[in-house]
Protein backbone atom coordinates (compact mmCIF):
# COMPACT_ATOMS: atom_id res chain seq x y z
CA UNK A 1 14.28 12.35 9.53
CA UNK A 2 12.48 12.36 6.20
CA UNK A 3 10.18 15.46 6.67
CA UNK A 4 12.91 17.22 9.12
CA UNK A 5 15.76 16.91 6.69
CA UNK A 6 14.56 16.20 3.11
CA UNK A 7 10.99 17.89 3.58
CA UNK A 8 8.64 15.13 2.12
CA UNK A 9 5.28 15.81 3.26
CA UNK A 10 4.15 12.46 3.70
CA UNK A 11 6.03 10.14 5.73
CA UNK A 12 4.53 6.57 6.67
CA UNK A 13 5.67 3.78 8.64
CA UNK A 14 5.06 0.18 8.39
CA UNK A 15 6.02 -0.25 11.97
CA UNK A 16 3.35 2.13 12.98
CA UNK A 17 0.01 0.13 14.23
CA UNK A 18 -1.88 2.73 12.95
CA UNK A 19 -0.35 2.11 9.44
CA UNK A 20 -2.90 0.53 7.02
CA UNK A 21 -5.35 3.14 8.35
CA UNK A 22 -2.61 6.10 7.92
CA UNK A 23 -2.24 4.83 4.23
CA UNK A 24 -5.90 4.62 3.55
CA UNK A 25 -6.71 7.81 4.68
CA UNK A 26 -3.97 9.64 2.89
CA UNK A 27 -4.44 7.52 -0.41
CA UNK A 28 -7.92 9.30 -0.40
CA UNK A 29 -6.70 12.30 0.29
CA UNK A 30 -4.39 12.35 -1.95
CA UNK A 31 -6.48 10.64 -4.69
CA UNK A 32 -3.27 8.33 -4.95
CA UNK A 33 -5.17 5.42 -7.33
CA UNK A 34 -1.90 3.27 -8.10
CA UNK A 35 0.42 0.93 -5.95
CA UNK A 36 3.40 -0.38 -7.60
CA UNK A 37 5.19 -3.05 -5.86
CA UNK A 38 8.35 -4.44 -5.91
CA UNK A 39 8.45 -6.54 -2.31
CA UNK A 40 5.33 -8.73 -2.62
CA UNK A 41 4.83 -10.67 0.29
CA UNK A 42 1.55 -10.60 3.06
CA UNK A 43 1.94 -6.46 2.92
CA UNK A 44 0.91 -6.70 -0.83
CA UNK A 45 -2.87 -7.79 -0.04
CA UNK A 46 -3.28 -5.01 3.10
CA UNK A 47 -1.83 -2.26 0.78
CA UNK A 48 -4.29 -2.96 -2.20
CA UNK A 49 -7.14 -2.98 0.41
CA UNK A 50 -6.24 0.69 1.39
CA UNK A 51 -6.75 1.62 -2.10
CA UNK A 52 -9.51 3.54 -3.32
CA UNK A 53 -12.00 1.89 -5.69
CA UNK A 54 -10.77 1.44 -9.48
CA UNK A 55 -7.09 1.72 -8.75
CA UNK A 56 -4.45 -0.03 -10.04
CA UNK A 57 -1.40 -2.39 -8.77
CA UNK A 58 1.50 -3.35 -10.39
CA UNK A 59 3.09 -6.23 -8.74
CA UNK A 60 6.70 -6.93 -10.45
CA UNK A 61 8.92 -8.23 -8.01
CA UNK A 62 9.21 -10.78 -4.63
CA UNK A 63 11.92 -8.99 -3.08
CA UNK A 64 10.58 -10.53 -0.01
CA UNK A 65 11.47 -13.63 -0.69
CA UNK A 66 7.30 -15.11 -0.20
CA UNK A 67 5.29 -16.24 -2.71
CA UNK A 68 2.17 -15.69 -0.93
CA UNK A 69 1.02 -12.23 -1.74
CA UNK A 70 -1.96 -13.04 0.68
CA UNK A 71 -4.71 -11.08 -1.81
CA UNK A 72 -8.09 -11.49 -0.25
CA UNK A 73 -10.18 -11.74 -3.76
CA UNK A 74 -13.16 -10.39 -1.97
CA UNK A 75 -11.61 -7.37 -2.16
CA UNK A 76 -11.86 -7.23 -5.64
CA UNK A 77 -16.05 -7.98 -5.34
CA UNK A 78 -17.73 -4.85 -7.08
CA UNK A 79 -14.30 -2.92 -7.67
């Protein structure tokens, strides 16, 4: 519906199992260095991991009602 109808480009869903490697791959494509999020929750940790190295993540909000954001600090180790 989004790229038939509104014509985004890039169209990603969580549902998908291929997901995390969907957003990885197109985060380096696109040279996307910056996650700002809003929900929180275990996503939060997964996301920043698909990141490219030296980005940045805003984290504002728990819409998702968990305070675990599940961030593996490892993946912060010589970033």
């Amino acid at each position: 519906m989004l790229k038939e109808e509104h014509g985004q480009e890039h169209v990603l869903c969580t549902k998908s199992e291929t997901f995390f490697e969907d957003l990885k791959k197109l985060t380096a494509e696109l040279g996307a260095s910056v996650f700002i999020d809003c929900v929180g929750g275990e996503m939060t940790g997964k996301t920043i991991e698909c990141l490219p190295v030296g980005s940045t993540t805003y984290i504002y909000g728990g819409l998702g009602g968990s305070p675990n954001l599940d961030i593996n600090p490892y993946t912060f180790k010589g970033r």
